[in-house]
Protein backbone atom coordinates (compact mmCIF):
# COMPACT_ATOMS: atom_id res chain seq x y z
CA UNK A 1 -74.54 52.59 2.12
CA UNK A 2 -76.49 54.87 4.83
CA UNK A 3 -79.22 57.27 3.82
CA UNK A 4 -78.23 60.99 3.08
CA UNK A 5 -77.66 62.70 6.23
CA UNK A 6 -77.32 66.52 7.65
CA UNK A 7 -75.46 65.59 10.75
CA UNK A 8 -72.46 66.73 10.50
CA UNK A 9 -74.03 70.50 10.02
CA UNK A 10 -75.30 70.08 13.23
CA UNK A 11 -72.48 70.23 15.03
CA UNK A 12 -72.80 74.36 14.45
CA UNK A 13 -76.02 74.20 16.41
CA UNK A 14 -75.14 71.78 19.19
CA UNK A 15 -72.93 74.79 19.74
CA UNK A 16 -75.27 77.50 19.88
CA UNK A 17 -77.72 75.65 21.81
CA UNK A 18 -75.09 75.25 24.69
CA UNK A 19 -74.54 78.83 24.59
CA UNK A 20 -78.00 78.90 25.89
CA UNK A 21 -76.55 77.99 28.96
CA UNK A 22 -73.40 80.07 28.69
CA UNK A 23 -71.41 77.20 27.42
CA UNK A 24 -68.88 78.08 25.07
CA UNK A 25 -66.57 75.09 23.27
CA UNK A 26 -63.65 74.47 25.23
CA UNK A 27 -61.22 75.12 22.10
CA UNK A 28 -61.42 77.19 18.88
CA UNK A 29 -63.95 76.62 16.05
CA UNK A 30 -60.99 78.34 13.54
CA UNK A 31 -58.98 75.79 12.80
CA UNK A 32 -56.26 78.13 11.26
CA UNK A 33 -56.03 79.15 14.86
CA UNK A 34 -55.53 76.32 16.62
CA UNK A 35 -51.73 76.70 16.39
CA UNK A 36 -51.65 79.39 18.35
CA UNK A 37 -53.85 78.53 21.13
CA UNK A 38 -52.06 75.07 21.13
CA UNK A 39 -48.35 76.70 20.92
CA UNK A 40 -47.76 76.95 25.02
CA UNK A 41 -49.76 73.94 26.11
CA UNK A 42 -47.12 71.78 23.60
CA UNK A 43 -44.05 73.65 24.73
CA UNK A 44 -41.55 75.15 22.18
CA UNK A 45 -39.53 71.85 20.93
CA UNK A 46 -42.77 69.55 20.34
CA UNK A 47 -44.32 72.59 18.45
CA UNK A 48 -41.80 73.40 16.90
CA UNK A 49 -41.57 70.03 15.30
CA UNK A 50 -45.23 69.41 14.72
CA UNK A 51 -44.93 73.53 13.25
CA UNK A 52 -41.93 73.37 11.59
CA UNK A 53 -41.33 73.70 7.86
CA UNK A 54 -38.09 73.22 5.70
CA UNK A 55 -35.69 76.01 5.04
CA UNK A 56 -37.25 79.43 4.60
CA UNK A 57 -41.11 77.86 5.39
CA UNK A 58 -41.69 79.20 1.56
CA UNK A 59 -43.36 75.80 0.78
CA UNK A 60 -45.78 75.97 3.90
CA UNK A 61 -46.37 79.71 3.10
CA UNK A 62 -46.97 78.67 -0.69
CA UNK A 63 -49.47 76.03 0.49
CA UNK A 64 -51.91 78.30 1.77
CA UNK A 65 -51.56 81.10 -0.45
CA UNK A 66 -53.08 78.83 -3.46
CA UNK A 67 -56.06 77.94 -1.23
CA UNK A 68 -56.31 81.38 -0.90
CA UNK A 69 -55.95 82.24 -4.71
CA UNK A 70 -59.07 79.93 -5.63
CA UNK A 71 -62.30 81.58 -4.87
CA UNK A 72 -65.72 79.78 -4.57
CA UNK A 73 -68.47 80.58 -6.82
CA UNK A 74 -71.62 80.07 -4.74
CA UNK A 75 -74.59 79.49 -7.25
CA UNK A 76 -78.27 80.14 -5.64
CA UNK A 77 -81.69 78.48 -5.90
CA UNK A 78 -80.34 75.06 -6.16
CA UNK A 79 -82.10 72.16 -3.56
CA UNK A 80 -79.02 71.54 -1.30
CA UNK A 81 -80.89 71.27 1.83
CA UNK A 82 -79.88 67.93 2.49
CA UNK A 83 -76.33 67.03 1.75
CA UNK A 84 -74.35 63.96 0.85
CA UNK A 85 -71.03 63.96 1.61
CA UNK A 86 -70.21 59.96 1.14
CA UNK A 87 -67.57 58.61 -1.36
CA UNK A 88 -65.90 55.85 -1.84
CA UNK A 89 -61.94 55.79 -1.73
CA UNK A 90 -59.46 52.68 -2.17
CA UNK A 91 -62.71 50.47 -2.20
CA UNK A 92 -64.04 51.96 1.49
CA UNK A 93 -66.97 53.58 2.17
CA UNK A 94 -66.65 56.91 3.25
CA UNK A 95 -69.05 59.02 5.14
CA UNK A 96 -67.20 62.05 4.18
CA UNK A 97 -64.37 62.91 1.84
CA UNK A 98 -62.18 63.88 5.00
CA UNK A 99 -59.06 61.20 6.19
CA UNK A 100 -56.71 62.08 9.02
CA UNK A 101 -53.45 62.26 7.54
CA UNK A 102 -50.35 60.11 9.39
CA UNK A 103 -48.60 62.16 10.96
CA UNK A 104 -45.88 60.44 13.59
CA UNK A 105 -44.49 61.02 16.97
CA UNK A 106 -47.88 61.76 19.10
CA UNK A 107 -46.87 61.05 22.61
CA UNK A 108 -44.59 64.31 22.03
CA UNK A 109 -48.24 66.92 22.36
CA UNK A 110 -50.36 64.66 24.49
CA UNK A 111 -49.47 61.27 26.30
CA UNK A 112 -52.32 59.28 24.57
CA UNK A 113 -50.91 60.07 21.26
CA UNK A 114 -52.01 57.83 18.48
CA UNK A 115 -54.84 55.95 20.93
CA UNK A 116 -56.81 59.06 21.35
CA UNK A 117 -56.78 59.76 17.57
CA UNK A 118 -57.86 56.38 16.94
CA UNK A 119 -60.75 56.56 19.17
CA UNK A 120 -62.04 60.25 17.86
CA UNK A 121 -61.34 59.09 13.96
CA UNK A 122 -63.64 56.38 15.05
CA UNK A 123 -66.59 58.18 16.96
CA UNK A 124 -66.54 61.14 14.33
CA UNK A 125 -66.55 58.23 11.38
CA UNK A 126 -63.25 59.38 9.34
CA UNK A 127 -60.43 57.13 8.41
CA UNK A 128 -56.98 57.47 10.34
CA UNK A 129 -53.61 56.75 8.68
CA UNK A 130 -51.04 55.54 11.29
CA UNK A 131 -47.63 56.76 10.75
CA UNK A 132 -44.88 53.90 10.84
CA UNK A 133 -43.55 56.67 12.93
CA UNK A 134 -45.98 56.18 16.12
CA UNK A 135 -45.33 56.09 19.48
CA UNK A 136 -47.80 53.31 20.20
CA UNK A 137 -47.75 50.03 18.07
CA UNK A 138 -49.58 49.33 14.96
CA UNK A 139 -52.07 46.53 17.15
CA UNK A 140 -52.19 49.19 19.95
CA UNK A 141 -53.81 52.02 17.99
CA UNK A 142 -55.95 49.31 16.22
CA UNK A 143 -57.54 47.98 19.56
CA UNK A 144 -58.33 51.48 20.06
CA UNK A 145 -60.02 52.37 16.65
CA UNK A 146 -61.94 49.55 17.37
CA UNK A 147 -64.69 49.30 14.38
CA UNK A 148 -62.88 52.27 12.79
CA UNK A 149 -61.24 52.23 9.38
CA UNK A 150 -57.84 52.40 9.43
CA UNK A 151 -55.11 52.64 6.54
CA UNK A 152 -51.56 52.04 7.44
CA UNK A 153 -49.09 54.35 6.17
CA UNK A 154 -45.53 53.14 5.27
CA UNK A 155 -42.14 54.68 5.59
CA UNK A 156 -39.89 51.88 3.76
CA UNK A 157 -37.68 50.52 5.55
CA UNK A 158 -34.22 49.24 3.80
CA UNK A 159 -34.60 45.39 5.21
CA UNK A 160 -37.06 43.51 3.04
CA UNK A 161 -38.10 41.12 6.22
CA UNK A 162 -38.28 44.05 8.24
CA UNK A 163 -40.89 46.02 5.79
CA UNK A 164 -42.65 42.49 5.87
CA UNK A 165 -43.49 42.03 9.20
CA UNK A 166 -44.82 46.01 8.99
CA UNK A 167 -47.42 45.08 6.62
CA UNK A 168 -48.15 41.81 7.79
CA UNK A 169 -49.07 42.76 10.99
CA UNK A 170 -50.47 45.84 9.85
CA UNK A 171 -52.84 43.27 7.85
CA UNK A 172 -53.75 41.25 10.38
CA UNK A 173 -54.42 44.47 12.47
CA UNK A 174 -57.20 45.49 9.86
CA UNK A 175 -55.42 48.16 7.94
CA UNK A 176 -57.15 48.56 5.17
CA UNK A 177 -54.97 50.18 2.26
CA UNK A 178 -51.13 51.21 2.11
CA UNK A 179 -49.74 54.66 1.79
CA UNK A 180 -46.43 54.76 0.92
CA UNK A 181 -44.73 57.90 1.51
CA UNK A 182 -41.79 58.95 -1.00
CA UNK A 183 -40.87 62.63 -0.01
CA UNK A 184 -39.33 61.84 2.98
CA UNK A 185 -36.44 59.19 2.69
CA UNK A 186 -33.85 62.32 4.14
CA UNK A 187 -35.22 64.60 6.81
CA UNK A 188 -35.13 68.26 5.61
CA UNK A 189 -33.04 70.96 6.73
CA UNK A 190 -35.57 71.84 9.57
CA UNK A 191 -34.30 75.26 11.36
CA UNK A 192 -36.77 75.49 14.07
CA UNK A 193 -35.29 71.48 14.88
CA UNK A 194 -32.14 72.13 14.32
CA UNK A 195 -32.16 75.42 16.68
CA UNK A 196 -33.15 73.44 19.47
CA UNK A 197 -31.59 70.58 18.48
CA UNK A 198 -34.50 68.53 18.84
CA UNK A 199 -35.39 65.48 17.25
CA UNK A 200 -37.99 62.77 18.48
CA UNK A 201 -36.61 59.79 17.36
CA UNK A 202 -33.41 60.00 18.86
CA UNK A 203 -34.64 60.31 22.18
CA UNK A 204 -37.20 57.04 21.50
CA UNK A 205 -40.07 58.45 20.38
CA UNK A 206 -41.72 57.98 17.83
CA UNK A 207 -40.17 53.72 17.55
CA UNK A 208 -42.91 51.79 18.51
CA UNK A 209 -43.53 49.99 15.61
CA UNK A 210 -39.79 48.69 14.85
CA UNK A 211 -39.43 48.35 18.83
CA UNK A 212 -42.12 45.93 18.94
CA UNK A 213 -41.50 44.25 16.12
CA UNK A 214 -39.97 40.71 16.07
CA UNK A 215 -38.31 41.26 12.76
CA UNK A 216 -36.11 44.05 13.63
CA UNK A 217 -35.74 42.96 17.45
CA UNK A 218 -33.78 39.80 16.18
CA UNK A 219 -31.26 42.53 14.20
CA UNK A 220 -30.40 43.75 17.30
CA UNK A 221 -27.42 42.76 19.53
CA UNK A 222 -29.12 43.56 22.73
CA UNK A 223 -32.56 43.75 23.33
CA UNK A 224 -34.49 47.04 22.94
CA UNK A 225 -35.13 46.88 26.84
CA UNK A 226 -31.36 46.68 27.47
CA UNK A 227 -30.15 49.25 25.33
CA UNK A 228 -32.46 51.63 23.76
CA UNK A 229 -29.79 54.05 22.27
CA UNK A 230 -28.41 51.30 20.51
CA UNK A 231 -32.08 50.26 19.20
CA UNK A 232 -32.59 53.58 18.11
CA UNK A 233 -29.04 53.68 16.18
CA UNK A 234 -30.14 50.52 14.25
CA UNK A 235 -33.39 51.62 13.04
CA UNK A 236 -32.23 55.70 12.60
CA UNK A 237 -30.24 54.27 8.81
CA UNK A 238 -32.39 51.19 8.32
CA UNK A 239 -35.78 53.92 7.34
CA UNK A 240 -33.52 57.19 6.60
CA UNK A 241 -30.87 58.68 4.07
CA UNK A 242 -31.20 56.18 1.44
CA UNK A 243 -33.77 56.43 -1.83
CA UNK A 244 -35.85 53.63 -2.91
CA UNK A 245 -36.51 53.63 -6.78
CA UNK A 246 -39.32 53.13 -9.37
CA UNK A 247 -38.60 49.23 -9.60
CA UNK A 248 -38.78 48.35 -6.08
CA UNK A 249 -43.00 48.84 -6.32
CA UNK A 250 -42.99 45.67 -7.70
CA UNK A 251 -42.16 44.19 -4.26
CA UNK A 252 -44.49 45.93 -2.15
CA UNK A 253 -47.07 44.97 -4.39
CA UNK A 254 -45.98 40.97 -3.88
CA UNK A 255 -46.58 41.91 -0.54
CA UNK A 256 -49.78 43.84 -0.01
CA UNK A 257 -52.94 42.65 -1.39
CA UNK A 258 -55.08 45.60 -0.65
CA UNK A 259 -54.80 49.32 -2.20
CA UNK A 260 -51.41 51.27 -2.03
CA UNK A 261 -51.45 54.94 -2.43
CA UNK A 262 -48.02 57.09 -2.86
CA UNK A 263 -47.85 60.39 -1.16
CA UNK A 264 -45.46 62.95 -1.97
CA UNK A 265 -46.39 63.20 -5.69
CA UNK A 266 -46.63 66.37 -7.34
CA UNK A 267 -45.17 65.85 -10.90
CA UNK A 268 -47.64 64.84 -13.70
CA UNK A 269 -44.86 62.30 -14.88
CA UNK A 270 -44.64 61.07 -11.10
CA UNK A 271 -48.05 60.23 -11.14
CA UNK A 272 -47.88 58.47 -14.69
CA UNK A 273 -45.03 56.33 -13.34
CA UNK A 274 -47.42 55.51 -10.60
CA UNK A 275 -50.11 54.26 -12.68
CA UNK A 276 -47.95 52.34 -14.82
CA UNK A 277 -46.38 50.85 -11.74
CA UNK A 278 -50.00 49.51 -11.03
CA UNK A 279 -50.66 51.43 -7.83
CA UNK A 280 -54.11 52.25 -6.91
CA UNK A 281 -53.80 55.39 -5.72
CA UNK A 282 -51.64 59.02 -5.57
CA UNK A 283 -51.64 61.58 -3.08
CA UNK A 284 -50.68 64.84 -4.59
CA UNK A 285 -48.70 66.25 -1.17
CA UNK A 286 -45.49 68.05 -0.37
CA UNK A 287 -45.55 66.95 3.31
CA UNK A 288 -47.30 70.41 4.56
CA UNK A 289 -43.58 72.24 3.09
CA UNK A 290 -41.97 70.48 5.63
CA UNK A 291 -39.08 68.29 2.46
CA UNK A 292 -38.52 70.87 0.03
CA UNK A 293 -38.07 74.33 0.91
CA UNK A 294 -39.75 76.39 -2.32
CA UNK A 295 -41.35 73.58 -3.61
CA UNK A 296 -44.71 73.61 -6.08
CA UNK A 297 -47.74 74.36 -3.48
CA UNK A 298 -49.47 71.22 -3.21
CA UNK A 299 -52.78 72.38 -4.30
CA UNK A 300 -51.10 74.28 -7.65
CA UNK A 301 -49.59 70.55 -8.39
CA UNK A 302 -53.09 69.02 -8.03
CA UNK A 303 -54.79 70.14 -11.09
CA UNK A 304 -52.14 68.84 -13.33
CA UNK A 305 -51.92 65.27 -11.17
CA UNK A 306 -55.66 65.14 -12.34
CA UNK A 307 -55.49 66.40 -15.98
CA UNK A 308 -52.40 63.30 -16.46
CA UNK A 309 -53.99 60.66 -14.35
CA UNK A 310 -57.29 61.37 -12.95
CA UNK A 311 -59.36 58.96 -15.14
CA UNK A 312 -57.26 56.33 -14.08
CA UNK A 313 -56.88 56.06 -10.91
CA UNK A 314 -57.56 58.04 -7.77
CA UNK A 315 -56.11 61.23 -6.49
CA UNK A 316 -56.25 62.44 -3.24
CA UNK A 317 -54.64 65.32 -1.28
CA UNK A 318 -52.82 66.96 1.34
CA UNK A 319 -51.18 70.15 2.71
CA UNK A 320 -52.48 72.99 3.93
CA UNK A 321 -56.16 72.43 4.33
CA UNK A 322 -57.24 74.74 7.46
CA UNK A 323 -61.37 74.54 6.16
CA UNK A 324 -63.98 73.31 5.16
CA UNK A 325 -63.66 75.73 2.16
CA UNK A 326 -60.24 74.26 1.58
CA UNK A 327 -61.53 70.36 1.40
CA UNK A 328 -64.36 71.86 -1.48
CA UNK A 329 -61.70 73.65 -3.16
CA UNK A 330 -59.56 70.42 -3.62
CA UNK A 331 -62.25 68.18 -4.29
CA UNK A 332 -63.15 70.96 -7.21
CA UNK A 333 -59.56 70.57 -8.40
CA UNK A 334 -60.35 66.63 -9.13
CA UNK A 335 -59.49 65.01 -5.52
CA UNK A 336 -61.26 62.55 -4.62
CA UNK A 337 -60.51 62.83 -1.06
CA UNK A 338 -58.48 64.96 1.42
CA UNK A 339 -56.30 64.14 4.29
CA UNK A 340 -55.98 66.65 7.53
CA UNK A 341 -52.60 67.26 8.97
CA UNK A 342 -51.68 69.42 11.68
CA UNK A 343 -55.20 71.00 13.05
CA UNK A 344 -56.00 67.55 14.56
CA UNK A 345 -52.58 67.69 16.21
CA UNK A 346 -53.55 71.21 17.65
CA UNK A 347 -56.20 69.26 19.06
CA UNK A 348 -54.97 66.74 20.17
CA UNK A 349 -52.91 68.92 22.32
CA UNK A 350 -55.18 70.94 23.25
CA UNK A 351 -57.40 67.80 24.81
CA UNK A 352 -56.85 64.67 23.25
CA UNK A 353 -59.53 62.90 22.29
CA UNK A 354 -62.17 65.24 22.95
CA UNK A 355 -59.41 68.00 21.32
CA UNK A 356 -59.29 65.41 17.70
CA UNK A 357 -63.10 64.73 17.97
CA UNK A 358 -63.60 68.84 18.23
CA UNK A 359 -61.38 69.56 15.30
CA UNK A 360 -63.21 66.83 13.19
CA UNK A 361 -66.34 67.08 13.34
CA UNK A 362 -65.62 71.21 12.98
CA UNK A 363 -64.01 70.70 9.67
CA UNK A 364 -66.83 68.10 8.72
CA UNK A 365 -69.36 70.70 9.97
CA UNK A 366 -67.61 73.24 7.66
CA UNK A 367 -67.37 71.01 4.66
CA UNK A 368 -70.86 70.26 4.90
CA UNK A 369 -72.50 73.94 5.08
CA UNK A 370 -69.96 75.35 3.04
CA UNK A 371 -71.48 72.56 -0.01
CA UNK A 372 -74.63 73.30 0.79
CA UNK A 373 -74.73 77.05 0.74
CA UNK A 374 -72.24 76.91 -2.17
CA UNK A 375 -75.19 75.05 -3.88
CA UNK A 376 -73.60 71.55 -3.85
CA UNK A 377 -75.83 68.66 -2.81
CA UNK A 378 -73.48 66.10 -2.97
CA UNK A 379 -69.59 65.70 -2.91
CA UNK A 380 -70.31 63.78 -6.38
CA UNK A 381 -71.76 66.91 -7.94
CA UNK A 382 -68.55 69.08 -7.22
CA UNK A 383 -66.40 70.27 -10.29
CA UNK A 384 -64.02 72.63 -11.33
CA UNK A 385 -67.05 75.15 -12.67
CA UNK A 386 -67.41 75.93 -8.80
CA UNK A 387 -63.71 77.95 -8.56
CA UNK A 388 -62.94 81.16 -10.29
């Protein structure tokens, strides 16, 4: 590992030193309001999607409202000067506890998509998980991560070969570690979708990954070139509206020799199944409110997750983190790591790359001063004692 570092701290005065010369950032520090100052550039049926929630929005509204019931405890006259934020998760070195979560369907709030994630996850030193759900290919995004780490996340599809060639080329692409998302087998009733009548998929975005692949291009009648629609109609049924069960785990572990995660778990006994089932990891998650309309908040299901499994294997989280305060909260609470969801997105709309790479390393710069004057010197030193 590196030395202990303060860099990402000094993001805040890389800021106020370009004020010196009446330079302002080009987007919002507050990542709770990115949405807003992203809403027009995305136009309303990509942000609606990327904003959306199921039902009511209850579980979205929920999410937040538990950050907001846990309150820091600063303690004083403690040497956190210097802060370390590195941990290790799935067996990779992290620089910070901070991944960006996968989250599909890019190309619909900026036509880089995925690529310009990639290459800000890289430069700002976070892992990215790619969504099977991306609107550039699995090798695509990986060229442009470059040296980055990169985790591949999996939405199972119902044809064994199929799910096969996913992970074997997401192998030999230099994904790392497998998350396997549960919660979302059946899309949710979505109103602010189903208003507009809007979803990406259907219209061929958001396919790259079973477009390209060679697997489910030989299930097709005619080529994905010569009939899209048709394409689309093939692979719509072959990932959605059907469960997968407990006992099928046994086949994605015949079939992926690194770490696999699940996401979507939020019942004690969920997790307990997952250890059991020999899986390496959990992320305790309710998909940012947008499966389950009045679902547990994700960050209320988190400390139970940890009390039933947490010795055993390793918990991370998503759903609602807007901070830096909100990564420090769930890392209290037992995580071991947190994934961001929608502010990068913001970004990336906003402008791309540079959009990501500003929403990053804000949240980083956050994380980092909020430990510090918090009196945490290291992410290994935070516990529940530091949330009333």
């Amino acid at each position: 590992m590196t030395a202990p570092r303060r860099g990402f701290a000094d993001y805040q005065y890389e800021i106020y030193l370009k004020g010196l010369e009446d330079q302002t950032p080009p987007f919002t520090t507050d990542l709770a309001a990115l949405e807003d100052a992203a809403r027009d550039r995305m136009g309303p049926r990509p942000y609606g999607y990327v904003a959306g929630a199921a039902g009511t929005g209850a579980t979205a509204r929920a999410n937040r409202a538990a950050f907001d019931a846990h309150r820091i405890v600063p303690r004083m006259l403690r040497d956190a000067t210097e802060r370390d934020l590195r941990t290790t998760v799935l067996g990779s070195e992290l620089a910070a506890p901070v991944l960006l979560a996968p989250i599909g369907v890019q190309t619909i709030v900026h036509p880089d998509g995925e690529r310009a994630t990639a290459r800000a996850a890289a430069a700002a030193g976070v892992p990215m998980v790619l969504s099977t759900a991306a609107s550039h290919t699995i090798e695509e995004v990986a060229e442009a991560n470059g040296d980055g780490q990169r985790w591949f996340q999996l939405y199972w599809p119902h044809d064994d070969e199929v799910t096969v060639s996913f992970l074997d080329r997401a192998r030999a692409a230099g994904y790392t570690a497998l998350v396997v998302t549960l919660d979302t087998w059946q899309l949710a009733w979505r109103p602010r979708d189903l208003d507009q009548a809007y979803l990406p998929f259907i219209r061929g975005n958001g396919v790259a990954v079973p477009f390209s692949d060679p697997v489910f291009r030989s299930r097709l009648e005619r080529s994905v070139e010569e009939d899209p629609r048709a394409a689309v109609l093939k692979w719509l049924p072959m990932f959605s509206g059907r469960a997968h069960t407990w006992d099928r785990l046994r086949f994605l572990r015949e079939h992926w020799d690194g770490p696999i995660a699940l996401k979507g778990i939020v019942h004690p006994q969920d997790a307990r199944r997952a250890v059991e089932a020999g899986m390496d990891g959990i992320v305790v998650s309710n998909h940012g409110g947008r499966q389950v309309d009045g679902a547990v908040a994700a960050l209320d299901a988190l400390a139970d997750v940890v009390a039933e499994v947490g010795g055993e294997t390793e918990v991370l989280f998503d759903s609602g983190v807007r901070s830096g305060a909100d990564v420090l909260k769930a890392l209290a609470l037992g995580a071991r790591a947190v994934l961001l969801g929608r502010p990068y997105v913001y970004g990336l709309a906003l402008g791309g790359e540079a959009g990501v790479r500003h929403v990053v390393r804000g949240l980083l710069a956050d994380l980092d001063l909020t430990m510090g004057l918090a009196g945490c010197a290291s992410v290994a030193g935070v516990g529940p004692e530091l949330l009333r």
